[in-house]
Protein backbone atom coordinates (compact mmCIF):
# COMPACT_ATOMS: atom_id res chain seq x y z
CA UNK A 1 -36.86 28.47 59.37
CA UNK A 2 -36.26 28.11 55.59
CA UNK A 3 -33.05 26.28 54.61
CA UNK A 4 -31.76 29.20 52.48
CA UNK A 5 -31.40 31.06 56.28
CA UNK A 6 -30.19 27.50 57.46
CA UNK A 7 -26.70 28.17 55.77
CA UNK A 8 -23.58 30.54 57.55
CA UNK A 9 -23.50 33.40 55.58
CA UNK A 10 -24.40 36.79 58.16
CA UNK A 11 -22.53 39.22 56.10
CA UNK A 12 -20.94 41.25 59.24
CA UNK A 13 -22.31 44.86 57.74
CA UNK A 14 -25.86 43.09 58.02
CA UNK A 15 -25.96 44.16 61.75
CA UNK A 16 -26.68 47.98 60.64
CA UNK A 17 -30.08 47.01 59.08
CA UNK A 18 -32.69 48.76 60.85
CA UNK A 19 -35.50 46.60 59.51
CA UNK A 20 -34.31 43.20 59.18
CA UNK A 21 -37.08 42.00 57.33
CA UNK A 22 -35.64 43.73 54.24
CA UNK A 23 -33.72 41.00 53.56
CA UNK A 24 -35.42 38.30 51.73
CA UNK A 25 -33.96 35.38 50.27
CA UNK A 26 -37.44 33.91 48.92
CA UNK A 27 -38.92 34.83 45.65
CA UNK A 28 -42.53 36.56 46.06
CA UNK A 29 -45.35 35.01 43.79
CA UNK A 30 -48.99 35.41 44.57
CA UNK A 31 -48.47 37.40 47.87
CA UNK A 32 -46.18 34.58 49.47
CA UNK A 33 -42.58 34.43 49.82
CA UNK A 34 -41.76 31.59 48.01
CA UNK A 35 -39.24 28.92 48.20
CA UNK A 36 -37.56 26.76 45.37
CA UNK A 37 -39.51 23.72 45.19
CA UNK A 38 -36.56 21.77 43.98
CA UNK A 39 -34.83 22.81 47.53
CA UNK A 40 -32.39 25.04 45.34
CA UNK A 41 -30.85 28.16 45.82
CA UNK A 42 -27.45 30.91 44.28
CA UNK A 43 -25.63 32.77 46.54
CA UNK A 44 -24.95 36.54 46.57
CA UNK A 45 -21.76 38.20 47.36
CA UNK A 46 -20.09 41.40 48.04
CA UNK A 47 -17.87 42.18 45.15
CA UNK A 48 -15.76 44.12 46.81
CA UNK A 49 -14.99 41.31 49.25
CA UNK A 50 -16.23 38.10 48.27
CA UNK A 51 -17.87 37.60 51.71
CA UNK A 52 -21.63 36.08 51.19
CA UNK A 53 -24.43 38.07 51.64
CA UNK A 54 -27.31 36.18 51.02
CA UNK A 55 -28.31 32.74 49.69
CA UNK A 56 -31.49 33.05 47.70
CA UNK A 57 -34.50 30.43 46.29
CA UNK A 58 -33.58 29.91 42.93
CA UNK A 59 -37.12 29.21 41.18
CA UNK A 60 -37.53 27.40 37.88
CA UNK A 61 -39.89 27.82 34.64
CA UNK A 62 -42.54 25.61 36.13
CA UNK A 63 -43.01 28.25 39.49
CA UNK A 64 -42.38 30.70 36.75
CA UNK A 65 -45.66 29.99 34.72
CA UNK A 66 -47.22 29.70 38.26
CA UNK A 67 -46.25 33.22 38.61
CA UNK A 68 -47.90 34.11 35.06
CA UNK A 69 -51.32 32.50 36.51
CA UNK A 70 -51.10 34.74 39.57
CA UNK A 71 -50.70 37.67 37.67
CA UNK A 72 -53.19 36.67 35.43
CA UNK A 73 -56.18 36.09 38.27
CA UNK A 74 -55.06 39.62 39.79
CA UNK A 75 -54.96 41.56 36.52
CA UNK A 76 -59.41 41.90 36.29
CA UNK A 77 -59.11 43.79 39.87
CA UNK A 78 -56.12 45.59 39.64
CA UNK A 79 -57.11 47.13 36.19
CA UNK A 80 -60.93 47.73 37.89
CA UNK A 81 -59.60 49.88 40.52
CA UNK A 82 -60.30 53.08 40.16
CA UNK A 83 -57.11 55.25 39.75
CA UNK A 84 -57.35 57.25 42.26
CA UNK A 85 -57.06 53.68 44.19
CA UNK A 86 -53.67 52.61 42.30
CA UNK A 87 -52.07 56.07 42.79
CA UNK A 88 -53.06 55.32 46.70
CA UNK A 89 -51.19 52.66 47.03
CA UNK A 90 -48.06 53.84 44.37
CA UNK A 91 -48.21 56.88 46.54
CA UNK A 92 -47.71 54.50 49.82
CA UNK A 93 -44.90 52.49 48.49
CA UNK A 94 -43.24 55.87 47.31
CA UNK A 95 -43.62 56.81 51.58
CA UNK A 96 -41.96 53.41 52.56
CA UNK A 97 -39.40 53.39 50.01
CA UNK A 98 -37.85 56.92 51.35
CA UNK A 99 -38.23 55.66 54.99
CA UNK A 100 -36.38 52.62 54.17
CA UNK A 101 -33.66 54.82 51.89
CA UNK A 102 -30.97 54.23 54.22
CA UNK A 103 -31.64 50.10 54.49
CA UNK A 104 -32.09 50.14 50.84
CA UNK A 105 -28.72 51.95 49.66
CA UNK A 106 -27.07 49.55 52.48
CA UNK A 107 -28.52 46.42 50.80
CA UNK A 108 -27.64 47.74 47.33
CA UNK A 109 -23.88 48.71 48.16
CA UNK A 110 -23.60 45.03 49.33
CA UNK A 111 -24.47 42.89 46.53
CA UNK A 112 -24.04 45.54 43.62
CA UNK A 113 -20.33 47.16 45.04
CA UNK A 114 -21.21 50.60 44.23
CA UNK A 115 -20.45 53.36 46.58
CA UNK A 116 -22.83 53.70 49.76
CA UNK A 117 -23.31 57.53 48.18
CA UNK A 118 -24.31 56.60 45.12
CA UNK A 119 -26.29 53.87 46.29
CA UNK A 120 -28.64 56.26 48.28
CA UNK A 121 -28.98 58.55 45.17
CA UNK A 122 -30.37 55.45 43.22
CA UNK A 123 -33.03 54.97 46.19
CA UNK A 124 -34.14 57.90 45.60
CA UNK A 125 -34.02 58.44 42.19
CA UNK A 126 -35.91 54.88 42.08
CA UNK A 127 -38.58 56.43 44.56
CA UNK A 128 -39.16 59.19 42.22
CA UNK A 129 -40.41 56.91 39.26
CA UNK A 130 -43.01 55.58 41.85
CA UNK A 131 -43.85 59.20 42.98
CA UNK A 132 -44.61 60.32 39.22
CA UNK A 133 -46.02 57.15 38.19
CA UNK A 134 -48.70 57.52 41.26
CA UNK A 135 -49.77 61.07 39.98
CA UNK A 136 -49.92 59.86 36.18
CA UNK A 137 -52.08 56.78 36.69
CA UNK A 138 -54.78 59.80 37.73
CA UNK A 139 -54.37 61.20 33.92
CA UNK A 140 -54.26 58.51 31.99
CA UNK A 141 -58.00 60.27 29.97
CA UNK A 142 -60.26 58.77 27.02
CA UNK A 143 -60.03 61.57 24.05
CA UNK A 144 -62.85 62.48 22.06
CA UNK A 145 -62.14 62.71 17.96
CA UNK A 146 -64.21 64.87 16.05
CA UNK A 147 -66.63 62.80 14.00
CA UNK A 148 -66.07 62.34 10.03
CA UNK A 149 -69.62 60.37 9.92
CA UNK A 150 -72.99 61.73 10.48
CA UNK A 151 -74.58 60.32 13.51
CA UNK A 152 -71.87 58.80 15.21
CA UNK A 153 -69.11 59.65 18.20
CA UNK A 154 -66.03 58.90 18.34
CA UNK A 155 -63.81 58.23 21.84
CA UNK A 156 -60.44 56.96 22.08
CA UNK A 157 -59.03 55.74 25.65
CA UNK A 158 -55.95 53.65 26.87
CA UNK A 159 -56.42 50.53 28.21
CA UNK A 160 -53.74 48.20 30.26
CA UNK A 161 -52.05 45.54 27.98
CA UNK A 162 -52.32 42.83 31.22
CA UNK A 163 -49.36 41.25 32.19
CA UNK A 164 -45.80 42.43 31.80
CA UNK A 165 -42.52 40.95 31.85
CA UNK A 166 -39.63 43.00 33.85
CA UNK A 167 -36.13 41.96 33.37
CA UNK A 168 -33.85 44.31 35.02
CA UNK A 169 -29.89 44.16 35.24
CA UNK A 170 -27.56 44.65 38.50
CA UNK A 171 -25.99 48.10 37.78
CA UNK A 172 -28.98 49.89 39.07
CA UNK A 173 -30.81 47.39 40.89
CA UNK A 174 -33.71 49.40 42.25
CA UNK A 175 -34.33 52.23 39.72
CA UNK A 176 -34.39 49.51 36.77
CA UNK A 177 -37.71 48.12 38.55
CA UNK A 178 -39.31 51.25 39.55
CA UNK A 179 -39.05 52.78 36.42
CA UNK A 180 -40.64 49.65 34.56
CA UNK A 181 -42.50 48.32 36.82
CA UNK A 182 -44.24 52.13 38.52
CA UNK A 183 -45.23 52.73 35.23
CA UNK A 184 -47.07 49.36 34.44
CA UNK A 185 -48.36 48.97 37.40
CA UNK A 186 -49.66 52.74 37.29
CA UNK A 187 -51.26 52.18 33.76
CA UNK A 188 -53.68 49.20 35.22
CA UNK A 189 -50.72 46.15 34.24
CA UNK A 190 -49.63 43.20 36.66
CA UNK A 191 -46.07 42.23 36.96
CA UNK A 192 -43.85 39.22 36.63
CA UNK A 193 -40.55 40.56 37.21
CA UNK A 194 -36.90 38.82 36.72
CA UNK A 195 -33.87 40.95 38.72
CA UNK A 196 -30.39 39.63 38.04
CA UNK A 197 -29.39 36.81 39.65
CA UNK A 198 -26.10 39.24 41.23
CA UNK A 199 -27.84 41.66 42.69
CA UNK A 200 -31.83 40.42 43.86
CA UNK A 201 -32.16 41.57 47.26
CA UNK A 202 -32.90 45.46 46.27
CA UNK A 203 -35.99 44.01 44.03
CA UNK A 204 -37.04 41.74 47.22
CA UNK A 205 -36.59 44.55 49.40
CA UNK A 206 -39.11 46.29 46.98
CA UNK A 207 -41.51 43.57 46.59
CA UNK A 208 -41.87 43.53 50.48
CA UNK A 209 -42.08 47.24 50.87
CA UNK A 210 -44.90 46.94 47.75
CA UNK A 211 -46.79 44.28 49.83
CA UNK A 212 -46.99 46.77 53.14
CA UNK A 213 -48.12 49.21 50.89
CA UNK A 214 -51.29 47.15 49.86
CA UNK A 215 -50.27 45.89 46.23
CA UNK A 216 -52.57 42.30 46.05
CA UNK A 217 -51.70 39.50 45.22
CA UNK A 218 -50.64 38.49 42.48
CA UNK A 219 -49.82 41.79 41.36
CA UNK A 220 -45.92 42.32 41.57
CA UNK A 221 -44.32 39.33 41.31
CA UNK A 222 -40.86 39.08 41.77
CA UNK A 223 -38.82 35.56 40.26
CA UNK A 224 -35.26 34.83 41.60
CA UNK A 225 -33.43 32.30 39.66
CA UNK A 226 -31.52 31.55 36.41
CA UNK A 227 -32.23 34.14 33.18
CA UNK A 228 -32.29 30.87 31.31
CA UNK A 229 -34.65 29.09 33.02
CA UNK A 230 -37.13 31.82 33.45
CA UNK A 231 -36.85 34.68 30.91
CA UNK A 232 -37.75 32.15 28.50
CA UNK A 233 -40.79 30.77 29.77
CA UNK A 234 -41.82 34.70 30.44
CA UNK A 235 -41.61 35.38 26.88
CA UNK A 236 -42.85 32.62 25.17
CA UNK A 237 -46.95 33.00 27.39
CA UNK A 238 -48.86 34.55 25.10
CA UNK A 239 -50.16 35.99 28.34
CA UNK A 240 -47.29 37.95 28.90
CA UNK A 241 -48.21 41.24 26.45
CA UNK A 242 -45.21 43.18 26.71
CA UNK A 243 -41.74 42.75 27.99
CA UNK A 244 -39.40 45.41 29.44
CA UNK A 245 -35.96 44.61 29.40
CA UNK A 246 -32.62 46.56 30.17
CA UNK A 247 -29.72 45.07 29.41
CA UNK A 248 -26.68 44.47 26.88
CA UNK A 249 -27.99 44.60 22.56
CA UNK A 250 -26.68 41.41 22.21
CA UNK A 251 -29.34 39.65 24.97
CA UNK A 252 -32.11 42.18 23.78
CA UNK A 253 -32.01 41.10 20.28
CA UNK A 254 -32.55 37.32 22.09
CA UNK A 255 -34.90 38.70 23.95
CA UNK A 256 -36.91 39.52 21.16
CA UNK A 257 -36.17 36.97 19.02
CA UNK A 258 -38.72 34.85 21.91
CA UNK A 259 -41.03 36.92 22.17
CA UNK A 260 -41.72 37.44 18.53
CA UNK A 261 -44.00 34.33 17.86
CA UNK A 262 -46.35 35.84 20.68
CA UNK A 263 -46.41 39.65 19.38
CA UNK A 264 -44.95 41.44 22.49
CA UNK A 265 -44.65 45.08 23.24
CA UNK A 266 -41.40 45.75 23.58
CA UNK A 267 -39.72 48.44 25.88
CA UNK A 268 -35.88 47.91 26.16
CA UNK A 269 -32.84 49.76 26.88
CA UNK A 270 -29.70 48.75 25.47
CA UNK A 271 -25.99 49.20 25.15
CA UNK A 272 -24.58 52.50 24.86
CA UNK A 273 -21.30 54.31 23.19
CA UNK A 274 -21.70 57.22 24.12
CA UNK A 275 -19.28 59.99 22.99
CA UNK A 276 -18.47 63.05 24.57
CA UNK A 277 -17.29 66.25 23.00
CA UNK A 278 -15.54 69.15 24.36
CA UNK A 279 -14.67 71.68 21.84
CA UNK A 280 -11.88 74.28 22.31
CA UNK A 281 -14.21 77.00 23.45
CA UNK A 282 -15.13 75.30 26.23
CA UNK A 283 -14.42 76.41 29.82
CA UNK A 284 -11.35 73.44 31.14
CA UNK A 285 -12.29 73.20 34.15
CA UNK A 286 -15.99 72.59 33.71
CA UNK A 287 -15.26 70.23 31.00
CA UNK A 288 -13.16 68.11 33.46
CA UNK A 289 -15.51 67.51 35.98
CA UNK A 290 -18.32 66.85 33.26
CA UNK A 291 -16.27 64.54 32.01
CA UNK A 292 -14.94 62.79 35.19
CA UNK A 293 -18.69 62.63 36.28
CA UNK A 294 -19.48 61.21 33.09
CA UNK A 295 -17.78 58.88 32.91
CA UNK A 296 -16.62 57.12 36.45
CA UNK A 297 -20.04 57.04 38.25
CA UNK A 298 -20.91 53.61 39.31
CA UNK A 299 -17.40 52.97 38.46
CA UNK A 300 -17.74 53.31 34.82
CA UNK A 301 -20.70 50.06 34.78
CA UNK A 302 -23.09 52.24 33.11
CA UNK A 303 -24.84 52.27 29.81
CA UNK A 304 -24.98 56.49 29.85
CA UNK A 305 -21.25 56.11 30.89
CA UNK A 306 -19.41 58.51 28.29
CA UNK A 307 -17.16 56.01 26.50
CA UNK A 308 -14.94 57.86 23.71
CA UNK A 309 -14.42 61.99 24.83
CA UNK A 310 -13.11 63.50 21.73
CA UNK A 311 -11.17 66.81 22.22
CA UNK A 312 -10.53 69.40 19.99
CA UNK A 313 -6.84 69.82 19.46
CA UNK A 314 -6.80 73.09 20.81
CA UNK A 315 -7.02 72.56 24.32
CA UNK A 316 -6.33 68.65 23.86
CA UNK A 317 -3.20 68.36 25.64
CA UNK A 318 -4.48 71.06 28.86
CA UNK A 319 -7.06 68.86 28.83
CA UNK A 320 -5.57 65.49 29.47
CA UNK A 321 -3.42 66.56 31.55
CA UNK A 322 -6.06 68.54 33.88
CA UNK A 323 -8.42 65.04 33.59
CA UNK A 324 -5.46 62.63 34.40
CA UNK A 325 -4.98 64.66 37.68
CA UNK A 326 -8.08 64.33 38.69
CA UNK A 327 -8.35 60.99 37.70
CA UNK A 328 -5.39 59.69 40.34
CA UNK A 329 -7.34 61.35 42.54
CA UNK A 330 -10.16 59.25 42.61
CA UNK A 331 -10.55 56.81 45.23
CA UNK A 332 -10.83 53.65 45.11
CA UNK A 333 -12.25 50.80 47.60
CA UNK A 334 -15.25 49.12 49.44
CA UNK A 335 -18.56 51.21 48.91
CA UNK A 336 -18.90 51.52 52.71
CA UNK A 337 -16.09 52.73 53.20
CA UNK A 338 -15.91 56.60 53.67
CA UNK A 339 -15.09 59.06 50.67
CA UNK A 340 -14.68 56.43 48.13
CA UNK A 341 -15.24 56.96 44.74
CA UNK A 342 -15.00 53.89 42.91
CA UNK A 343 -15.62 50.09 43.81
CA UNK A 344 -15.16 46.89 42.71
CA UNK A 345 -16.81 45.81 39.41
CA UNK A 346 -19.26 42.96 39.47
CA UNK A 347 -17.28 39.85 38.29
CA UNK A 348 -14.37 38.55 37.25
CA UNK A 349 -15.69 38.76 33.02
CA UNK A 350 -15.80 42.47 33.61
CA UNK A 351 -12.36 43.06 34.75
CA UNK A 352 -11.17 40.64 32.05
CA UNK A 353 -12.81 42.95 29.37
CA UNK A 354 -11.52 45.87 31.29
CA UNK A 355 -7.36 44.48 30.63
CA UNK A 356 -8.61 43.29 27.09
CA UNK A 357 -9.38 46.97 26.05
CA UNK A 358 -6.68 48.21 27.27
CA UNK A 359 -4.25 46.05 26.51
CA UNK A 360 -6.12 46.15 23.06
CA UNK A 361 -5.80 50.52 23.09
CA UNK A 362 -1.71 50.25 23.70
CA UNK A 363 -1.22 48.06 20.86
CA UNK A 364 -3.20 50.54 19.41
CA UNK A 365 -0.43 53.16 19.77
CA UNK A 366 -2.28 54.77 22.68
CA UNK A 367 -0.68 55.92 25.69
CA UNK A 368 -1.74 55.60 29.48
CA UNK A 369 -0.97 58.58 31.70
CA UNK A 370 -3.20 56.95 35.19
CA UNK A 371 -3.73 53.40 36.05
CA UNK A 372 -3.38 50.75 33.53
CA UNK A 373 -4.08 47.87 35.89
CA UNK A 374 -6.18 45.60 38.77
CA UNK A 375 -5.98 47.39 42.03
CA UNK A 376 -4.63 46.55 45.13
CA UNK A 377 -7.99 47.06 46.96
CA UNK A 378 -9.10 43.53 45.59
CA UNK A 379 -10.09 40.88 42.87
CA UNK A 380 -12.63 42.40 41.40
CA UNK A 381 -10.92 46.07 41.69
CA UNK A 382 -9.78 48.18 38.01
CA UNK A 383 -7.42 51.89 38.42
CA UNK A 384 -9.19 54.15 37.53
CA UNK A 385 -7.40 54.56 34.06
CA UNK A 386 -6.87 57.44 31.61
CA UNK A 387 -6.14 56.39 27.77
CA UNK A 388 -5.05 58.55 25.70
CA UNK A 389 -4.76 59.47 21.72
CA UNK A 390 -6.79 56.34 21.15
CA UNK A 391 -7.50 55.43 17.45
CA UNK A 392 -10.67 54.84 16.58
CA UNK A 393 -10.06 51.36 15.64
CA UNK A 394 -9.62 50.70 18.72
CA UNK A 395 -11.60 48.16 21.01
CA UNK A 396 -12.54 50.46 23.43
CA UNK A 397 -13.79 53.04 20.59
CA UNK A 398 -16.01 50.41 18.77
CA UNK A 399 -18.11 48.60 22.46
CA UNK A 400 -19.40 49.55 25.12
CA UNK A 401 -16.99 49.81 28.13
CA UNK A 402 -17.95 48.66 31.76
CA UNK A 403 -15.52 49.87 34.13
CA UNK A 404 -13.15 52.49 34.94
CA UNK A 405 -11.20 53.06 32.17
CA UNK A 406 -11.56 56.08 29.74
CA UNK A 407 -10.28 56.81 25.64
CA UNK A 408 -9.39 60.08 25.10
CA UNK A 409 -8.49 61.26 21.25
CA UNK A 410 -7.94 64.80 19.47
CA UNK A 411 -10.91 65.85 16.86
CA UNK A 412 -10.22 69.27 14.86
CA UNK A 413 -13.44 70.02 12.99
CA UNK A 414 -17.57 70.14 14.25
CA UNK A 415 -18.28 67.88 11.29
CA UNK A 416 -15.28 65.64 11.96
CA UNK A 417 -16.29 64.68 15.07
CA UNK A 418 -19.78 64.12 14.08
CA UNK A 419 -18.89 61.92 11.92
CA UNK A 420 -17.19 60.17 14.53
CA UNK A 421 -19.31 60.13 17.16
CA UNK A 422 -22.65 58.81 14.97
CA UNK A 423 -20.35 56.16 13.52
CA UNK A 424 -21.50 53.22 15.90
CA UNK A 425 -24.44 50.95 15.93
CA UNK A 426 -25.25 52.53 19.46
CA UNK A 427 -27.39 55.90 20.10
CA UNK A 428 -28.31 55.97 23.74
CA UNK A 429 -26.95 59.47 24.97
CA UNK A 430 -24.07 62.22 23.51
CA UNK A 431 -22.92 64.79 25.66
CA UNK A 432 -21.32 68.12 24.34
CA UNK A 433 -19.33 70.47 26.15
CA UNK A 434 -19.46 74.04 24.28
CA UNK A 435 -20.03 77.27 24.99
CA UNK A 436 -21.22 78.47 21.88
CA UNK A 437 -24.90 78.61 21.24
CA UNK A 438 -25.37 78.14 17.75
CA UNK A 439 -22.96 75.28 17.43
CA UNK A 440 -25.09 73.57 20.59
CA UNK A 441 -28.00 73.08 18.16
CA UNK A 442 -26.50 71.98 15.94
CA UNK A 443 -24.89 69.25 17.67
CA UNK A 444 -28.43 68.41 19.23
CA UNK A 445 -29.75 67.77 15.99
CA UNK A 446 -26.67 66.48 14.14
CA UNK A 447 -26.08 63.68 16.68
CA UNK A 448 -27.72 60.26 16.17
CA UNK A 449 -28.64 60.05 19.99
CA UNK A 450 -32.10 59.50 21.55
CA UNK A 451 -30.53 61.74 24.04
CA UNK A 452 -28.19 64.74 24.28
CA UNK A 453 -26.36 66.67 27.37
CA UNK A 454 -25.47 69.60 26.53
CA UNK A 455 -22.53 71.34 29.22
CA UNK A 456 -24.13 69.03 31.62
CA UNK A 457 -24.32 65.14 32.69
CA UNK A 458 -27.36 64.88 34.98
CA UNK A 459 -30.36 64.46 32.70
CA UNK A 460 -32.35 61.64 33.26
CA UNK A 461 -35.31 61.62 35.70
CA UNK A 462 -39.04 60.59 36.24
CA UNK A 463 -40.57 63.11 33.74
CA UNK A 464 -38.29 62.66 30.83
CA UNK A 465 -38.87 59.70 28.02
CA UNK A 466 -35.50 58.09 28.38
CA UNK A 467 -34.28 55.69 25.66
CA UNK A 468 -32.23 55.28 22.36
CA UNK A 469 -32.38 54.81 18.70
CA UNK A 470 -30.71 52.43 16.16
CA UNK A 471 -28.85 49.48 18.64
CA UNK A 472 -29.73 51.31 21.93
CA UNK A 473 -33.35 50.33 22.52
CA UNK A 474 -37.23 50.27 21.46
CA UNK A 475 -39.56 52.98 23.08
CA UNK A 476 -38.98 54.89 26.12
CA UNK A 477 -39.22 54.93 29.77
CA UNK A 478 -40.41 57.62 32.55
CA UNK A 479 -42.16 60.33 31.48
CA UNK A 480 -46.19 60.41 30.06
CA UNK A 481 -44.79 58.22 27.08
CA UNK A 482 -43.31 55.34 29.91
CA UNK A 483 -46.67 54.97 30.84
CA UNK A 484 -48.51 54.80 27.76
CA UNK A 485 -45.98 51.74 26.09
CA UNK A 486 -48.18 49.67 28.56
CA UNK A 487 -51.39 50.55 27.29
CA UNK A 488 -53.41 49.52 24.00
CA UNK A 489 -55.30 52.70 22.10
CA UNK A 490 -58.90 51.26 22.25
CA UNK A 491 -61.53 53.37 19.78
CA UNK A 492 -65.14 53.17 19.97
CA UNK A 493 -67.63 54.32 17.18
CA UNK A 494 -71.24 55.08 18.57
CA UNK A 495 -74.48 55.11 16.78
CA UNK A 496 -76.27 58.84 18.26
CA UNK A 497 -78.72 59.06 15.07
């Protein structure tokens, strides 16, 4: 028995797994589950409790670039298999994923805090990357280019970069990795893949469901342990073509910075500010709950999370006063617990950032109508908060917010708030709630946004190229275009004369 199981730390909720071998505390290189070789390991915790969950190997950069060489030795076959052979065994871990859904969402509500609900919608929306991504590898077709010199044709096809680096962050645990990883995998890439020290046991939970479904080793490799030890050594291989990252701007640009003297691709999703509007035409009610939805899912630790709602004045104060009741309904405690709404956030920084917002918003001159403070559910537990008329020189209207606290201020024109809303370094996702038709295009192309919700929240998904411009990210994920960032254009010129 490894050491790491050696230690007391049987979470009591453990005892509903139905497949115990879902929990892995070993990292997964080359087909093996893989131990520290300096005997060394981090623990996980529930946030909303504290309580260990797991103790798991913490590997360094030397069984990182040990990782590298396995991936490198499996890329030849994997990118030789016929495609119909890759979308065989995508399609199988797709099957075991959604058999293991209600393992998976357990796992995830441990170490990550979200509610249990929300956790099984991630398991399945993380299932659906590998469900698309099996189908696409199938269409992934050379293209023929009409010849501009005599005697000659002309073919273009996509070929798979080789490796690829797969950082992922511990908001969504599971759908971070399928969406990167389904894709590269699909496109003829092997993987070397980093999940957030917080929240690893949904990636080794995947990695073992990948190895049942008959990915070889060597070909998804999955490296527990400190970002600084082994992000690093991940970027700086020259084997390592492209990296994938999702995570806060200010580690992207890092990112980047190291993997710059090797020429990476680069896929990464960033920070987000994202604005919502609701203009005075808009129906109350349906603006409430867009808002509400938009804002406190995964208790407000998301990038897409709509940070500054701007109202016009006409219907600002119904508004607030509609959103702040619904707010204080909202409840609050462990994700297993039934009908809860929102849990803990991950650590002690976040809730820290959380008071310093607000705290910075009231000097502001802004008032609170709900919360305002920790909760009594625990340490790591925010109110659900309502701010309102926040200037915008507030903190909370200039970065990214990661918790359960919402600015609320009055806007009275459409180019006003346009104004408003593209003034940030961010452009991740707007959202507009309007029932007029005309001025809905014109927001869609007047907002500096890779992506824009229009009466709606729900808009990501397997089939759509999600990402953002300026500070928000470089390229896109899901969709066609997810799949082709891991492949090189390759163009051969024959000789037919």
């Amino acid at each position: 028995m490894s050491a790491h199981f050696a230690r007391s730390h049987r979470h009591e909720a453990l005892d509903q797994l139905a497949d115990r071998r879902l929990l892995r505390e070993l990292a997964y290189v080359d087909g093996r589950w893989t131990a520290s070789e300096a005997g060394k390991s981090f623990e996980v915790t529930d946030p909303a409790t504290g309580t260990t969950v797991a103790w798991v190997a913490a590997l360094d950069a030397g069984q990182t670039a040990r990782a590298i060489d396995a991936a490198s030795r499996a890329f030849p076959a994997w990118r030789g298999l016929l495609p119909q052979e890759r979308s065989r065994i995508l399609r199988q871990w797709f099957d075991l994923i959604v058999a293991a859904k209600a393992d998976l969402a357990l796992l995830m509500t441990l170490e990550q805090g979200k509610p249990l609900r929300e956790s099984l919608g991630e398991i399945d929306y993380a299932a659906s990357f590998v469900e698309w991504y099996a189908e696409e590898t199938k269409r992934l077709n050379a293209e023929s280019v009409t010849s501009h010199l005599p005697d000659a044709e002309m073919i273009v096809r996509r070929e798979p970069l080789g490796i690829v680096g797969v950082v992922t962050p511990w908001n969504f645990p599971s759908a971070m990795l399928t969406r990167k990883a389904a894709a590269a995998l699909a496109a003829g890439c092997t993987i070397v893949a980093h999940p957030s020290s917080e929240t690893p046991l949904s990636a080794l939970a995947l990695a073992e469901l990948g190895e049942r479904a008959g990915l070889p080793a060597g070909v998804f490799n999955v490296i527990t342990g400190s970002a600084s030890a082994i992000v690093g050594r991940i970027c700086e291989d020259p084997r390592v073509r492209a990296m994938s990252f999702t995570g806060s701007t200010e580690v992207g640009r890092l990112i980047a910075a190291q993997c710059a003297p090797t020429m990476k691709r680069l896929v990464m999703e960033l920070g987000g500010h994202a604005p919502l509007i609701v203009f005075d035409d808009a129906d109350l009610d349906k603006a409430v709950t867009i808002a509400l939805d938009a804002k406190f899912a995964t208790s407000g630790q998301d990038c897409l999370a709509a940070n500054r709602i701007l109202v016009q004045r006409g219907i600002y104060d119904r508004f607030c006063a509609a959103f702040a009741t619904r707010i204080s309904a909202l409840k609050t405690g462990h994700g297993l617990a039934a009908d809860v709404d929102i849990g803990p956030l991950m650590h002690e920084r976040a809730v820290r950032k959380v008071e310093e917002q607000v705290a910075d918003a009231l000097a502001h001159g802004a008032r609170c109508l709900t919360g305002g403070g920790r909760h009594q559910a625990g340490l790591l537990f925010y109110q659900p908060t309502l701010l309102v008329d926040v200037p915008d020189d507030a903190l909370i209207m200039r970065e990214e917010t990661f918790g359960p606290v919402t600015a609320v201020a009055a806007f009275d024109t459409e180019d006003e708030v346009v104004a408003r809303a593209n003034a940030t370094e961010y452009g991740l996702v707007a959202y507009v709630v309007t029932e007029n038709g005309a001025r809905q295009s014109r927001l869609g192309r007047a907002l500096d946004y890779g992506m824009v919700a229009i009466n709606r929240v729900k808009i990501t998904g397997a089939p759509i190229p999600f990402g953002g411009v300026k500070q928000s990210g470089v390229g896109r994920e899901g969709s066609r275009h997810g799949l082709e960032a891991f492949t090189d254009l390759k163009y051969l010129c024959l000789d037919v004369g």
